[in-house]
Protein backbone atom coordinates (compact mmCIF):
# COMPACT_ATOMS: atom_id res chain seq x y z
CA UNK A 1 83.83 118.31 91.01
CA UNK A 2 86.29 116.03 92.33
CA UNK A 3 87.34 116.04 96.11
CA UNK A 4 89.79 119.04 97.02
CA UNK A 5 92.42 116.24 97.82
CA UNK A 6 92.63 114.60 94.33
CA UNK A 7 91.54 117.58 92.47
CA UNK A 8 94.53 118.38 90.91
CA UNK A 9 95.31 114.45 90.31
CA UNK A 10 92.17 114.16 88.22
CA UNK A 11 92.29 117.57 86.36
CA UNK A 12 92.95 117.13 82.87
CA UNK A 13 94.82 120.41 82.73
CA UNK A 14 97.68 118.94 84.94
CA UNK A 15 101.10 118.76 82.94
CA UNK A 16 103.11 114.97 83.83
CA UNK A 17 106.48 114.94 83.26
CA UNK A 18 108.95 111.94 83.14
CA UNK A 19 111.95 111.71 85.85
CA UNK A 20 114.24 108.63 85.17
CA UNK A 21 111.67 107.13 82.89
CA UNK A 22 108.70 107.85 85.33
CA UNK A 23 105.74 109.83 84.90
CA UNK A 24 104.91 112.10 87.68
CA UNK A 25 103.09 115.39 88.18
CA UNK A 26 104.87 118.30 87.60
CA UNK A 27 103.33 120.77 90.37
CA UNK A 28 102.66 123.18 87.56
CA UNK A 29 98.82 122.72 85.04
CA UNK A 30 97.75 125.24 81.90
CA UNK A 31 96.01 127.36 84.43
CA UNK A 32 99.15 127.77 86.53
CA UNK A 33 102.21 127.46 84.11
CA UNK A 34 104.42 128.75 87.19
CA UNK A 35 103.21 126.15 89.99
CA UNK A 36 99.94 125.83 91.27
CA UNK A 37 98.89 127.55 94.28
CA UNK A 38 99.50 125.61 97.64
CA UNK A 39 96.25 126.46 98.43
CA UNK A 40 94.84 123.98 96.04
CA UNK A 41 97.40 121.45 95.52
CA UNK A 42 96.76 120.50 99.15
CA UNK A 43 93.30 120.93 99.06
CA UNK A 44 92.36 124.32 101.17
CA UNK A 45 90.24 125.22 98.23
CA UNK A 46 88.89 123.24 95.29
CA UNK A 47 89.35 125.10 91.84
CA UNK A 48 86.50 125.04 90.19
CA UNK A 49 85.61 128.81 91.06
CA UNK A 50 88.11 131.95 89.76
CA UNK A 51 91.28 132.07 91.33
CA UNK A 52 93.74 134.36 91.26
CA UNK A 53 95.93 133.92 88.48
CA UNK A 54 94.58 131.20 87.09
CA UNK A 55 94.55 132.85 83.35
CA UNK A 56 90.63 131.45 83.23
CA UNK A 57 91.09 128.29 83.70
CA UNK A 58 89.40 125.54 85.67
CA UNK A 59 89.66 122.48 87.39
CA UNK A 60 88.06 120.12 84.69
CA UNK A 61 88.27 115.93 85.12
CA UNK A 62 90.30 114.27 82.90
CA UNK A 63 88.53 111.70 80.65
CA UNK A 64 90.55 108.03 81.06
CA UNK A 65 90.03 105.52 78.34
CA UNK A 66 89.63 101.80 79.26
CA UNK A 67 92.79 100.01 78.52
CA UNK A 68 90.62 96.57 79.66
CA UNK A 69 90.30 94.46 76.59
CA UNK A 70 87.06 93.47 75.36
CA UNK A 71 85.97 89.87 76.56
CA UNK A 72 87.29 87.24 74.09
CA UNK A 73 84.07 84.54 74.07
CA UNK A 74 85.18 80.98 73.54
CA UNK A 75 82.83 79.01 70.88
């Protein structure tokens, strides 16, 4: 389980959106298709236990792929 701070940050259920060609988060993730709770956006509880309204959901980390390129060795 992540930290309660970057929980949401680091859930892969969180929707991004772009604003002038940025991608930011949108305040709103698959468990919480209104907005999620205050409560755990600012970290008074972590999600990874039932929460009201959260349609069964859970706070689950997001996989990131490398984007580093492999080492290129030199002969």
């Amino acid at each position: 389980m992540a930290n309660k701070i970057d929980s949401c940050l680091t859930c892969k259920h969180l929707e991004i959106e772009k604003n002038n060609g940025i991608k930011m988060p949108s305040g709103r993730c698959k468990a919480f298709p209104e907005g999620i709770p205050i409560e755990i956006q600012f970290g008074s509880i972590s999600h990874d236990k039932p929460f009201p309204g959260d349609n069964g959901i859970r706070y689950e980390k997001k996989i990131i792929k490398s984007v580093i390129p492999p080492v290129i060795r030199r002969p």
